[in-house]
Protein backbone atom coordinates (compact mmCIF):
# COMPACT_ATOMS: atom_id res chain seq x y z
CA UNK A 1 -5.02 -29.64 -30.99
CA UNK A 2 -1.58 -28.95 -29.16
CA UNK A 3 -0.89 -31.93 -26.99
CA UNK A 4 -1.57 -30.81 -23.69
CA UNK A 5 0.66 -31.14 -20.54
CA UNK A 6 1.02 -30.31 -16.99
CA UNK A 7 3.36 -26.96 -17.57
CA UNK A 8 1.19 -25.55 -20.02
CA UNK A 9 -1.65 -25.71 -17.60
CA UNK A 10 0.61 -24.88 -14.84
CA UNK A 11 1.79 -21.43 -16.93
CA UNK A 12 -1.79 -20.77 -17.69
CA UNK A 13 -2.97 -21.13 -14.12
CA UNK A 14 0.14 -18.81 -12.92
CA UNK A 15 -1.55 -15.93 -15.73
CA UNK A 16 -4.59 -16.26 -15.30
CA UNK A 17 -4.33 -15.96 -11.41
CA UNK A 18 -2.34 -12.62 -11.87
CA UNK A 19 -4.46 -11.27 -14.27
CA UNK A 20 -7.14 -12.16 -11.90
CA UNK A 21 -5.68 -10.86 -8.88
CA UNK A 22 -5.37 -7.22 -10.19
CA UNK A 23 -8.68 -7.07 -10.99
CA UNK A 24 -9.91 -7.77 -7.34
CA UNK A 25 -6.84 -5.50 -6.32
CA UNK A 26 -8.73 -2.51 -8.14
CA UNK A 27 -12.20 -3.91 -7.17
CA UNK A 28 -11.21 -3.34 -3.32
CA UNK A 29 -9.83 0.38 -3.80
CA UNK A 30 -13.10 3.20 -4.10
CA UNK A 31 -13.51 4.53 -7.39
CA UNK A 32 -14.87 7.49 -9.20
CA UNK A 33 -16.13 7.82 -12.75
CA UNK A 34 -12.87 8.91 -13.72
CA UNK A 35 -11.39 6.23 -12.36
CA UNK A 36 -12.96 3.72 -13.89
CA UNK A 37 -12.76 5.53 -16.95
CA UNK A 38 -9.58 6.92 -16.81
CA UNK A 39 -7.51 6.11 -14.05
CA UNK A 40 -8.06 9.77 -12.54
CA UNK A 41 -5.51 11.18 -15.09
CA UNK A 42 -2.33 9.30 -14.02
CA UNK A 43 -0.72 7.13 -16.00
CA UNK A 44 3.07 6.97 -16.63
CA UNK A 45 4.89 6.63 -19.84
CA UNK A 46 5.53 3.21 -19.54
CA UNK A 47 1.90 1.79 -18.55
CA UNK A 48 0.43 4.80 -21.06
CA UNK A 49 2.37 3.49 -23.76
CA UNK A 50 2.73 -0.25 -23.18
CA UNK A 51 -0.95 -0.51 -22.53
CA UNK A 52 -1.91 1.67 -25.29
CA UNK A 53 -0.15 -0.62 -27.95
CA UNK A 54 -1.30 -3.78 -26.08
CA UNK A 55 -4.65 -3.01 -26.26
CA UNK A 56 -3.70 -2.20 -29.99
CA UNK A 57 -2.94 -4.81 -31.77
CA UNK A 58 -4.63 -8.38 -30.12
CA UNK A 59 -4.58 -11.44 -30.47
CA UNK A 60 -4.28 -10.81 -34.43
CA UNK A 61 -0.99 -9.54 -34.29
CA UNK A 62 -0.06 -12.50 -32.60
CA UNK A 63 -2.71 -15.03 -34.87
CA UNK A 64 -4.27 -12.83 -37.78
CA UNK A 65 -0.70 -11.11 -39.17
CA UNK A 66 1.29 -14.55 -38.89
CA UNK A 67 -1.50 -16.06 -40.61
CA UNK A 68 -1.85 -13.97 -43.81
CA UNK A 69 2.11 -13.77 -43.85
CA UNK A 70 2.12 -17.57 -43.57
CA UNK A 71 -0.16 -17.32 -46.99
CA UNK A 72 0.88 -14.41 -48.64
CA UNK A 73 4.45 -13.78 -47.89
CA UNK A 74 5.88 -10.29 -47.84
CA UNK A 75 3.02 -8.84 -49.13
CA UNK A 76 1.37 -8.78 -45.37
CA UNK A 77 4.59 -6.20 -44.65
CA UNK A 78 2.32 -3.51 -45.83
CA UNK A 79 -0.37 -4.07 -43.15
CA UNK A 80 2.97 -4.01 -40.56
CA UNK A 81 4.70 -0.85 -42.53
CA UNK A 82 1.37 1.08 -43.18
CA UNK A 83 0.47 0.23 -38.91
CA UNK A 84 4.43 1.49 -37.82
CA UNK A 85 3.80 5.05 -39.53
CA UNK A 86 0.27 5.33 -38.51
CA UNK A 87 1.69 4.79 -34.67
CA UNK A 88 4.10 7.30 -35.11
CA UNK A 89 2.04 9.87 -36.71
CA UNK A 90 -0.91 9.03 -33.84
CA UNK A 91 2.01 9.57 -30.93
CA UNK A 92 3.77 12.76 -32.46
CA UNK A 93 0.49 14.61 -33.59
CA UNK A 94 -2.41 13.60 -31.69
CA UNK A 95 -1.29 12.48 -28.04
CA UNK A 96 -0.16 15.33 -26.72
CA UNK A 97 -2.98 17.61 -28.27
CA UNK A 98 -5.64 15.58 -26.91
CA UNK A 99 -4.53 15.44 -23.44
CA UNK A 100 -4.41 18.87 -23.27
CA UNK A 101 -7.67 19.78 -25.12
CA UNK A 102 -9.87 17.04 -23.51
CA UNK A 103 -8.77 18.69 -20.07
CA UNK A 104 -9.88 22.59 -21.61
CA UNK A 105 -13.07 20.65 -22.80
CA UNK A 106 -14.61 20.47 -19.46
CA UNK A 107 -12.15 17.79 -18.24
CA UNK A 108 -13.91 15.33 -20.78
CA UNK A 109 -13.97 11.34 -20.10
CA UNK A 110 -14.62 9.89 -22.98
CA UNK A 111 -14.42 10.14 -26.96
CA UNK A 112 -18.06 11.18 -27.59
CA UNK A 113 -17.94 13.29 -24.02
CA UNK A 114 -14.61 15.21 -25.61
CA UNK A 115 -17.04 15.92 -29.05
CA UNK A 116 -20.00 17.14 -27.25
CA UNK A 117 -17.74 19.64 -25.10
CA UNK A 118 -15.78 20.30 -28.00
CA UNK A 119 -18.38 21.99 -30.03
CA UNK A 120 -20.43 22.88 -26.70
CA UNK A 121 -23.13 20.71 -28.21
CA UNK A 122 -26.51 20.55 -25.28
CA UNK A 123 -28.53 18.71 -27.54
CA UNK A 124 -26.57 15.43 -27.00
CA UNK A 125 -26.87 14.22 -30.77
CA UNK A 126 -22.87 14.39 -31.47
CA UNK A 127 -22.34 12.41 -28.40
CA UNK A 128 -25.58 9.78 -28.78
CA UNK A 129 -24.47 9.32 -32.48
CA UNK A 130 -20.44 8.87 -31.38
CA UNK A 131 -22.33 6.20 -28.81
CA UNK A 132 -23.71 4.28 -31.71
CA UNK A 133 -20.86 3.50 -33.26
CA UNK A 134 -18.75 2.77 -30.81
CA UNK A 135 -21.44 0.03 -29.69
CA UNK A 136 -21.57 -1.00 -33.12
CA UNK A 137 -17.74 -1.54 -33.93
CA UNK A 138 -17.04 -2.62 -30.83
CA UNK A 139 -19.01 -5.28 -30.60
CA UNK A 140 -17.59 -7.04 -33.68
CA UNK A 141 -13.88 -5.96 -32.40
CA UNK A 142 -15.01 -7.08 -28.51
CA UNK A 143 -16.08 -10.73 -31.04
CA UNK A 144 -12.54 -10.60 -32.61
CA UNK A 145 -11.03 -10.68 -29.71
CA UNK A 146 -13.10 -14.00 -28.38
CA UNK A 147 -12.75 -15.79 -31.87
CA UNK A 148 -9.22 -15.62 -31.03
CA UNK A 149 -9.47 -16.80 -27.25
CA UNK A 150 -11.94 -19.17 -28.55
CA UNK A 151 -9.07 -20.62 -30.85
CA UNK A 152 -6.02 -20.76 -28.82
CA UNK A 153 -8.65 -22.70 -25.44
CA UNK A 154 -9.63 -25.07 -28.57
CA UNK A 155 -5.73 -25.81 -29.82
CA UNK A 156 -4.08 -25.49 -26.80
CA UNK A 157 -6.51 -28.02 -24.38
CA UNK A 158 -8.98 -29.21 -26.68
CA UNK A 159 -12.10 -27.84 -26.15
CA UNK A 160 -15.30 -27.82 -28.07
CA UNK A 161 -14.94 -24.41 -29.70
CA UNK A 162 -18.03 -22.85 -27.88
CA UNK A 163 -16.63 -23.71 -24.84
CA UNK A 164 -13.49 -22.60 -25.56
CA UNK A 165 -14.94 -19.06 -26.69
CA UNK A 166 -16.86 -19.22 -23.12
CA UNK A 167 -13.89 -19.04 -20.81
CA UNK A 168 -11.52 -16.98 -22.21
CA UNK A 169 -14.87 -14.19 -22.69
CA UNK A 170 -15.51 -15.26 -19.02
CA UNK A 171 -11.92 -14.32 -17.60
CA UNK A 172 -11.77 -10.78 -19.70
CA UNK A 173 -14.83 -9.86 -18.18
CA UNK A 174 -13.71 -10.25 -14.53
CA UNK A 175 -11.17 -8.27 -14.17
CA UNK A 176 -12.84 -5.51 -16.57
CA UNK A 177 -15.89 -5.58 -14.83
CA UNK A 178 -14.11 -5.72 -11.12
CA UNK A 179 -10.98 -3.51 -11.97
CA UNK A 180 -12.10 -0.62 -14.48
CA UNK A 181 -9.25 1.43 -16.26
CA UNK A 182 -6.64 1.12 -13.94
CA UNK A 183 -6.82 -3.08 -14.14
CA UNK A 184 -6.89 -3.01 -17.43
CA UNK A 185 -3.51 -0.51 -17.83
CA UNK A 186 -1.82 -2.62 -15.56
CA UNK A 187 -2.69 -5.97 -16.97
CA UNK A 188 -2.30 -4.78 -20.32
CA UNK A 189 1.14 -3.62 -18.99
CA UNK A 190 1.85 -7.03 -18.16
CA UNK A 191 0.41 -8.38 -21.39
CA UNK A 192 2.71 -6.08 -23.43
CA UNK A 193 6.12 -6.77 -22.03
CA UNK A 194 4.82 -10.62 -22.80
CA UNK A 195 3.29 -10.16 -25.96
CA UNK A 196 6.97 -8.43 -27.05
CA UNK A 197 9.21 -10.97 -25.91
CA UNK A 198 6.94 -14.07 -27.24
CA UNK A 199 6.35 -12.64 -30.72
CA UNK A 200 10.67 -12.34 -30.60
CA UNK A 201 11.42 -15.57 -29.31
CA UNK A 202 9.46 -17.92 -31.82
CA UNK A 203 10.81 -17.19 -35.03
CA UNK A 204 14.53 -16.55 -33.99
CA UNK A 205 14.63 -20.41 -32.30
CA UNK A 206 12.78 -21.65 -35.32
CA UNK A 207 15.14 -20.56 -37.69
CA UNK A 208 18.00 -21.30 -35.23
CA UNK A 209 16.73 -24.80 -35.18
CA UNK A 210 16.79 -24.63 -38.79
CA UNK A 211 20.47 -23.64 -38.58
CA UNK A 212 20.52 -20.16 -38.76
CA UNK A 213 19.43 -17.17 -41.03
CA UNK A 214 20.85 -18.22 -43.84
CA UNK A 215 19.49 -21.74 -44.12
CA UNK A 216 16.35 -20.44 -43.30
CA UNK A 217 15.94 -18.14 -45.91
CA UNK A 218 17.34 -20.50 -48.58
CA UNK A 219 14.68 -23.06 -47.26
CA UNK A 220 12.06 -20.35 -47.72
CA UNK A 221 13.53 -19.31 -51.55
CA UNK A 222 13.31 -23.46 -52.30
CA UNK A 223 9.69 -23.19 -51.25
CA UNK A 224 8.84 -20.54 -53.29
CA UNK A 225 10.55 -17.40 -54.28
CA UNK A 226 7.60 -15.16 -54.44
CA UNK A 227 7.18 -14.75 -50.71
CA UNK A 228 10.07 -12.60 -50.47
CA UNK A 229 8.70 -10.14 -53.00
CA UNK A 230 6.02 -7.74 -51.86
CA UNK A 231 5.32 -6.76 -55.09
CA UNK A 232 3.49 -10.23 -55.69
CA UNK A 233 1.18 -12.80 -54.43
CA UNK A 234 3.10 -16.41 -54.24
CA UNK A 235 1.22 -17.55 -57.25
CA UNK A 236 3.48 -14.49 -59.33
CA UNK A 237 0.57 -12.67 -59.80
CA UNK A 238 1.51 -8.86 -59.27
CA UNK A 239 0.13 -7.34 -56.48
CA UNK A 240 -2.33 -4.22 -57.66
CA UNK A 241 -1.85 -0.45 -56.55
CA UNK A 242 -5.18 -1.07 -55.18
CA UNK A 243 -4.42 -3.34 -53.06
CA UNK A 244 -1.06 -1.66 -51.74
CA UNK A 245 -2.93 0.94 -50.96
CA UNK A 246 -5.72 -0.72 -48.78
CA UNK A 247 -2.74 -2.26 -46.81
CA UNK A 248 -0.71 0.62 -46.15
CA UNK A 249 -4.34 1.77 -45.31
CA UNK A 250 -4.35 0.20 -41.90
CA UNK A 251 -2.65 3.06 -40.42
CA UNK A 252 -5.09 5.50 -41.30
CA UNK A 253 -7.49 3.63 -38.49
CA UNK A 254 -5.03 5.32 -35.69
CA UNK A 255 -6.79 8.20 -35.85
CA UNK A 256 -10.12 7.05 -34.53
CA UNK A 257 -9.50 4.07 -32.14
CA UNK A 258 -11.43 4.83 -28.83
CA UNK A 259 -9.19 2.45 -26.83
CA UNK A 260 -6.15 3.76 -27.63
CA UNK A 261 -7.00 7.34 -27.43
CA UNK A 262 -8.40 6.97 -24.11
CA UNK A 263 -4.32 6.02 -23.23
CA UNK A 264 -3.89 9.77 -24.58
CA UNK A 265 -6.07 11.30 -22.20
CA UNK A 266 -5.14 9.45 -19.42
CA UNK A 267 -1.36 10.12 -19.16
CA UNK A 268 -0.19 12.05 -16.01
CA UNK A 269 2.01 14.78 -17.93
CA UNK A 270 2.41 15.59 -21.57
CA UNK A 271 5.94 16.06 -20.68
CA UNK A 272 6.18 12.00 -20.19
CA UNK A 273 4.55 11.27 -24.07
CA UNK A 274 7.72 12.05 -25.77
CA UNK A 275 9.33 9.18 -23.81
CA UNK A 276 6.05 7.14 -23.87
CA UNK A 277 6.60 7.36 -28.26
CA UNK A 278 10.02 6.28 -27.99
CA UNK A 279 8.64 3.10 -26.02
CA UNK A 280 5.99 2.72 -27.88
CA UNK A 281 7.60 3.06 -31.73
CA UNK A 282 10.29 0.49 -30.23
CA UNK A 283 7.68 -2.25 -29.07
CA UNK A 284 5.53 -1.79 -32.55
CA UNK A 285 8.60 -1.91 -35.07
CA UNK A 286 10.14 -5.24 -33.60
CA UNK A 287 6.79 -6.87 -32.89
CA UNK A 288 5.12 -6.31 -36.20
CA UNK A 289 8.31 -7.21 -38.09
CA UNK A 290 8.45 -10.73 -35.62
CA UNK A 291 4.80 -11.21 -36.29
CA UNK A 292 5.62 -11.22 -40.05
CA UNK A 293 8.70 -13.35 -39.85
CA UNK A 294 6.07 -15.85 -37.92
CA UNK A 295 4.04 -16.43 -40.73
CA UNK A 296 7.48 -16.95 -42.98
CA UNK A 297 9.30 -19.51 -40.82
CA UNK A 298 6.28 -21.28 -40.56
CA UNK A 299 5.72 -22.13 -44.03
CA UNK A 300 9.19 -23.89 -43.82
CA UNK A 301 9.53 -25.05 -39.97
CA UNK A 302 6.13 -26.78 -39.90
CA UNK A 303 5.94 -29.70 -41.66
CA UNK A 304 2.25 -30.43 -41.51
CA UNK A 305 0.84 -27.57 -43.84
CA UNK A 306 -1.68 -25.29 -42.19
CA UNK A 307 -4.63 -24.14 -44.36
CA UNK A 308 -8.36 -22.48 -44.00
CA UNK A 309 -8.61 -20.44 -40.63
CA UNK A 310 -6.57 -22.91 -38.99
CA UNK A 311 -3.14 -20.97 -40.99
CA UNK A 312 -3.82 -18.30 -37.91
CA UNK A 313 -2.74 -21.02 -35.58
CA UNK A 314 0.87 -21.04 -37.12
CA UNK A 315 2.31 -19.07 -33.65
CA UNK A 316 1.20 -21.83 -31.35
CA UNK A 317 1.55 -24.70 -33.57
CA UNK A 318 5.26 -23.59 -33.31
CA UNK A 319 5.78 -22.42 -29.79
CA UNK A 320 4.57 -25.98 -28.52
CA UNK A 321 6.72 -27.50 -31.39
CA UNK A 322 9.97 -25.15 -30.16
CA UNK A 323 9.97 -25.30 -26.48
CA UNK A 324 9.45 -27.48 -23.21
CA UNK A 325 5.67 -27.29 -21.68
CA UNK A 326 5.85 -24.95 -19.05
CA UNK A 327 7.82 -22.16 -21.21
CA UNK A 328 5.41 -23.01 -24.05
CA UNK A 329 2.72 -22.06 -21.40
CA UNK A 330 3.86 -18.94 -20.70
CA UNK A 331 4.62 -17.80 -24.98
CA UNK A 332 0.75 -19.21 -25.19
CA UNK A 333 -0.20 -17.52 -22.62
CA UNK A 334 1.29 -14.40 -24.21
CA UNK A 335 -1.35 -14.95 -26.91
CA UNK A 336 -4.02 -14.81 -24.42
CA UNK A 337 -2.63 -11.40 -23.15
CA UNK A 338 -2.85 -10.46 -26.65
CA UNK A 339 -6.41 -10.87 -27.06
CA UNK A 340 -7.48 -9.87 -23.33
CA UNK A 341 -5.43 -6.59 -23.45
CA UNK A 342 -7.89 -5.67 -26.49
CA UNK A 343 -11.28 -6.79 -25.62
CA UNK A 344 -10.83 -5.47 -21.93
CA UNK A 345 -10.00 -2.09 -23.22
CA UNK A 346 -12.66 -2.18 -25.63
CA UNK A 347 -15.47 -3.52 -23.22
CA UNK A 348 -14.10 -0.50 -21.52
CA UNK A 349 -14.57 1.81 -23.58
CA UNK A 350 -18.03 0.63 -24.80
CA UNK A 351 -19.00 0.22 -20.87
CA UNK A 352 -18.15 4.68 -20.79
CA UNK A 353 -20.00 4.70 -24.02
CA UNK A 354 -23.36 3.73 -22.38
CA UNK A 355 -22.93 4.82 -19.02
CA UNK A 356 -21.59 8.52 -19.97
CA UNK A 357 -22.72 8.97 -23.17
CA UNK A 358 -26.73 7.29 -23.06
CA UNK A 359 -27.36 6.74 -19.34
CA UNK A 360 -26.23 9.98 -17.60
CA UNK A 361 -27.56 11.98 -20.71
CA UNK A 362 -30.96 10.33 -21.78
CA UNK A 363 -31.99 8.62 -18.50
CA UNK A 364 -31.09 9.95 -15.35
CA UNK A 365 -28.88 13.02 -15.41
CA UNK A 366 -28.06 13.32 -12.04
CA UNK A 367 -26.81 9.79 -11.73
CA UNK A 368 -23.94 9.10 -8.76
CA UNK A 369 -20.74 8.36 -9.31
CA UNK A 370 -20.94 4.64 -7.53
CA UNK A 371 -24.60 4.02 -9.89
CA UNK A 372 -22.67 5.06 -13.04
CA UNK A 373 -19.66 2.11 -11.88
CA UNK A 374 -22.54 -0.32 -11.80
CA UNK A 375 -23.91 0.61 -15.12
CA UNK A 376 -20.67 0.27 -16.68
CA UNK A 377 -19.95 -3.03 -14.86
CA UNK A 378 -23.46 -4.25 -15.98
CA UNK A 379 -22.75 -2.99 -19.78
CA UNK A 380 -19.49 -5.05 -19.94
CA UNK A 381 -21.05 -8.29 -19.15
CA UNK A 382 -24.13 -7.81 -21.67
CA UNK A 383 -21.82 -6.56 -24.37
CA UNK A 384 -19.83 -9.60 -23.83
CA UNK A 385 -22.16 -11.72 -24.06
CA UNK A 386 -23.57 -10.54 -27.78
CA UNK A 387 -19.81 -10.70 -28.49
CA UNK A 388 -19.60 -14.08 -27.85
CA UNK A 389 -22.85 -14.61 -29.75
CA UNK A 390 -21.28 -13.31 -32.90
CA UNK A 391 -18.24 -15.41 -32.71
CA UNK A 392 -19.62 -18.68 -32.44
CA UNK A 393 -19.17 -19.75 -36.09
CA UNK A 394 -15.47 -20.93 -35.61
CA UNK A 395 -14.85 -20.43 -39.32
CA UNK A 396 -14.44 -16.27 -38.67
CA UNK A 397 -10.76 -15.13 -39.51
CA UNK A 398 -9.65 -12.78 -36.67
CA UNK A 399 -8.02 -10.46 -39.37
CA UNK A 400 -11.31 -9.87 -41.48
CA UNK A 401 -13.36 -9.18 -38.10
CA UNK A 402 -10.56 -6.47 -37.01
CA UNK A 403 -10.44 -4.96 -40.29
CA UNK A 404 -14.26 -4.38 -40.31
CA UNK A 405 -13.95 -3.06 -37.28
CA UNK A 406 -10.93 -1.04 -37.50
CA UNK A 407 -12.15 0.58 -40.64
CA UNK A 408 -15.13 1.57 -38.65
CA UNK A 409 -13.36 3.57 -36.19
CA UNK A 410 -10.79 5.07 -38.30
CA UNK A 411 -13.21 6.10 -40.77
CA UNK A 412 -15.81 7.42 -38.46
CA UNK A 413 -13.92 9.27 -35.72
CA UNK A 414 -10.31 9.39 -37.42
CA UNK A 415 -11.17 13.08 -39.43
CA UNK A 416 -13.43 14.09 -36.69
CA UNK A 417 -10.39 14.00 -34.11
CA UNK A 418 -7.65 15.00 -36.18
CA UNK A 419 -9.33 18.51 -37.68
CA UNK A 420 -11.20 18.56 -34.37
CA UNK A 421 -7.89 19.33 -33.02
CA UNK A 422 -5.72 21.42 -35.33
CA UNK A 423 -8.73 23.20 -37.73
CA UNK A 424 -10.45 26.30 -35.75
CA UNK A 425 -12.92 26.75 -38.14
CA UNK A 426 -14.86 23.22 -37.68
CA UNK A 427 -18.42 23.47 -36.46
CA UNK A 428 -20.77 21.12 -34.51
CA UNK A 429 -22.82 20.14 -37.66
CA UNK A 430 -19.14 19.57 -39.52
CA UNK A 431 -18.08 16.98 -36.68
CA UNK A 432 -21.83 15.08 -36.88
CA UNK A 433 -21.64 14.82 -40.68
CA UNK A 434 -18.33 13.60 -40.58
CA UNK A 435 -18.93 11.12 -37.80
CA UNK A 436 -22.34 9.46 -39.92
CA UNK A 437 -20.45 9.77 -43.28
CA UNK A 438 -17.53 7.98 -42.73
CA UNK A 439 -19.32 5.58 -40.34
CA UNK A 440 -21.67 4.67 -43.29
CA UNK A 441 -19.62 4.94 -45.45
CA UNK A 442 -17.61 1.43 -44.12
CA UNK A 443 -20.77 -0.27 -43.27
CA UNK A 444 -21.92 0.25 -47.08
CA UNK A 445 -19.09 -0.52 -48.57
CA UNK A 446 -18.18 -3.28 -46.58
CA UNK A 447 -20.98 -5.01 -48.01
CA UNK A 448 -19.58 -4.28 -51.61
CA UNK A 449 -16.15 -4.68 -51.67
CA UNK A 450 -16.43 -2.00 -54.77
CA UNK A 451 -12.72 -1.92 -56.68
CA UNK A 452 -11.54 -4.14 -54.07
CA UNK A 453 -10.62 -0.97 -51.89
CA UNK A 454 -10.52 -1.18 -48.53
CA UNK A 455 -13.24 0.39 -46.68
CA UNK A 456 -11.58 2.58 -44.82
CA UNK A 457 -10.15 4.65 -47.54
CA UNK A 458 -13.63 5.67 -49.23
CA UNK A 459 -14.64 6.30 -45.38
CA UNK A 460 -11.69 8.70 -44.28
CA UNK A 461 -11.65 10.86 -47.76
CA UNK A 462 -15.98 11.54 -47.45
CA UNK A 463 -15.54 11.96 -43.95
CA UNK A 464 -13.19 14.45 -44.35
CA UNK A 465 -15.35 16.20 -47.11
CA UNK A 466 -18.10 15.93 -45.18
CA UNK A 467 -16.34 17.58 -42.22
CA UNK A 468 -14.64 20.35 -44.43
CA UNK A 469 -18.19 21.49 -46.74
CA UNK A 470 -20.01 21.22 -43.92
CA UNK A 471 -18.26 23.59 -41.41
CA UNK A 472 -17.87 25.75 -44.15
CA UNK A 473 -21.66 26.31 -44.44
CA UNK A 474 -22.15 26.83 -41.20
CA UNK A 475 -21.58 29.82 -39.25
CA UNK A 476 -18.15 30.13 -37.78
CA UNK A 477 -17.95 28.41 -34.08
CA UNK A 478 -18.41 31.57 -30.94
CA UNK A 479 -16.31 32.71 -28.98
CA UNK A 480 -16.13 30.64 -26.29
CA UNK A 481 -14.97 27.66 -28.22
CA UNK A 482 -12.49 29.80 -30.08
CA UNK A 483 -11.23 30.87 -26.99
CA UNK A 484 -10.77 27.11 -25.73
CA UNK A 485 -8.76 25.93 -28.95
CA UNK A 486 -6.56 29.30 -28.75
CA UNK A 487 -6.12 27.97 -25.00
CA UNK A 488 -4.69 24.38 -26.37
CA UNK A 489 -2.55 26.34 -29.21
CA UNK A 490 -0.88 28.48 -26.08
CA UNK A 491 -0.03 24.99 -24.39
CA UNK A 492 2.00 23.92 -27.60
């Protein structure tokens, strides 16, 4: 536990009230599906891309990254290298295209609505099966998410861990279930510009406490030599092409993220995402390398060794150790932006999921816009509350729980959007198989752990198969959706 004070409550009151505040702000203006959804289309560069890598990377680029750098060293660089050039690929490839083909495709709202009007598919299977997994992922992402509010209420004020995992689920949920899209953008706006300058300012005083760079990194060398080399684990041991590659994997999970491609489709003008990459590249390069030089100052600066889940505390255990209450509030409070920017958009996204994609499709067709809202609103608090259920055991490590999850995504939607996008010749049947094969495929070998691998690598290359043998058995799409992806090429 971090000794508490009167500034670290006062910076945590001073938050939470904000965050709070825009959520009623949004509650009190009407809204639309769309707006709910997607903000009605008109996000800027700076909230598209701010709130698109807040919602991103969580509380475990704050808790989970420092805490396997704290163990392993460099080696947790190729999680942070392999996440930079999946960002940049996802901003320079994707964005753009799916703006402009998820407007073509009936002006869709969400990532199963874009695949069912995609492939013109009126039986609803491509976007009830898309449903699925997004509930299924996101719940254990949506848990992630809690674990880690769940461990900074515990460290920070001492709380009984299920109480702790309680309130910070309880204060997501308010201003996701009052505010919709728009409340999240802007708090995840907020959240981002924190999140930056937190994950900054901790290891640069640490090591200027220490006396500078250079002392630092001597200190570090003393300790043991092996956690500058990413080539090998601190006990020497080299570290296997294997396991490079299920690192450097991480970025393959761009792809297929729900939450973030939502940000995509939501941006005002696809002449604004060139700008909104440059801001967003800039935020993930310094913050991932910070988040890595976390877990390395720590293993010197702290002199009470972390170990077992707790090594994912090593950011707070240092920001209360580096700076006066109420500024050690705010940085803390930075952590809880972390993890709130993530679970609201997720909630989010399953909330469109089950409204959209099983309510308006299965039960009542002609549902209003206000009912739909409601149904949303409802879904977030029930899928927050099996979150919180599955993130009681306070033993869970926050990275493990995202990399499930991630894998998930990336391996089950990743190929679909990507050759959904740029290969003509993809059918409806090509985009289902695709979807349930690389879907499986994680949840199987999850379970496994065969060679080692990570999951999402077996996932993404059958997916892909699956996509490409598929389509090519079928017949060739009609017309009509021809037309609509010549329509997109036109746009550039």
């Amino acid at each position: 536990m971090i000794e508490n004070s009167t500034g670290i409550l006062a910076a945590f009151a001073l938050y939470l009230g904000v965050m709070m505040a825009i959520g009623i702000y949004y509650w009190k203006k009407e809204q639309t599906m769309s707006d709910y959804i997607l903000g009605g289309r008109q996000l800027g560069p700076w909230v598209t891309s701010m709130s698109a890598e807040a919602s991103d990377m969580s509380g475990w680029m704050l808790m989970g990254l420092p805490g396997y750098a704290y163990v392993a060293g460099l080696q947790a660089g190729w999680i942070a290298l392999g996440l930079i050039l999946g960002t940049w690929v996802n901003w320079q490839f994707i964005a753009k295209r799916l703006r402009q083909y998820t407007q073509v495709a009936n002006d869709s709202l969400t990532v199963p609505d874009y695949f069912q009007n995609r492939f013109h598919d009126h039986s609803n299977v491509l976007r009830i099966i898309s449903a699925v997994f997004i509930l299924i992922f996101f719940l254990l992402y949506t848990s992630s998410g809690f674990v880690a509010g769940g461990k900074l209420f515990e460290t920070v004020f001492g709380l009984p861990y299920t109480t702790a995992l309680i309130l910070g689920a309880f204060v997501v949920v308010f201003y996701t279930f009052l505010g919709g899209f728009m409340a999240v953008c802007w708090t995840d706006f907020i959240q981002g510009v924190m999140m930056f300058f937190a994950i900054l300012a901790v290891p640069i005083t640490a090591s200027v406490l220490m006396g500078g760079p250079v002392d630092t990194l001597a200190a570090l060398s003393s300790l043991n030599a092996e956690l500058f080399n990413p080539f090998t684990h601190p006990d020497g041991k080299t570290v296997s092409v294997i396991e490079i590659i299920s690192l450097l994997a991480w970025g393959l999970g761009y792809f297929g993220q729900p939450h973030i491609l939502v940000r995509f489709m939501a941006i005002r003008d696809t002449g604004e995402i060139q700008q909104a990459t440059n801001i967003a590249m800039t935020w993930v390069v310094f913050s991932l390398a910070a988040a890595v030089l976390v877990g390395l100052v720590g293993r010197v600066y702290l002199t009470q060794p972390l170990s077992g889940a707790d090594v994912e505390t090593v950011f707070m255990v240092m920001t209360h150790d580096i700076l006066s209450s109420f500024f050690a509030g705010l940085i803390l409070s930075a952590v809880l932006a972390a993890i709130m920017s993530t679970a609201s958009s997720q909630l989010l996204v399953t909330a469109s999921a089950v409204s959209q994609d099983f309510y308006k499709s299965l039960v009542r067709k002609d549902a209003g816009e206000k009912e739909l809202v409601w149904i949303s609103r409802l879904t977030v608090a029930l899928v927050s509350v099996l979150a919180v259920i599955l993130g009681l055991n306070p033993n869970n490590f926050i990275l493990d729980m995202v990399a499930y999850a991630w894998a998930g995504f990336g391996a089950a939607f990743g190929p679909a959007i990507v050759l959904s996008l740029f290969w003509k010749r993809m059918t409806r049947n090509g985009a289902l198989a695709g979807i349930i094969v690389g879907g499986l495929t994680v949840l199987f070998w999850k379970q496994f752990a065969w060679f080692g691998l990570y999951e999402i690598v077996p996932g993404f290359i059958l997916s892909c198969l699956a996509i490409y043998l598929v389509s090519l058995q079928d017949a060739p799409p009609d017309q009509t959706i021809q037309a609509e992806f010549e329509a997109v090429n036109r746009q550039g």
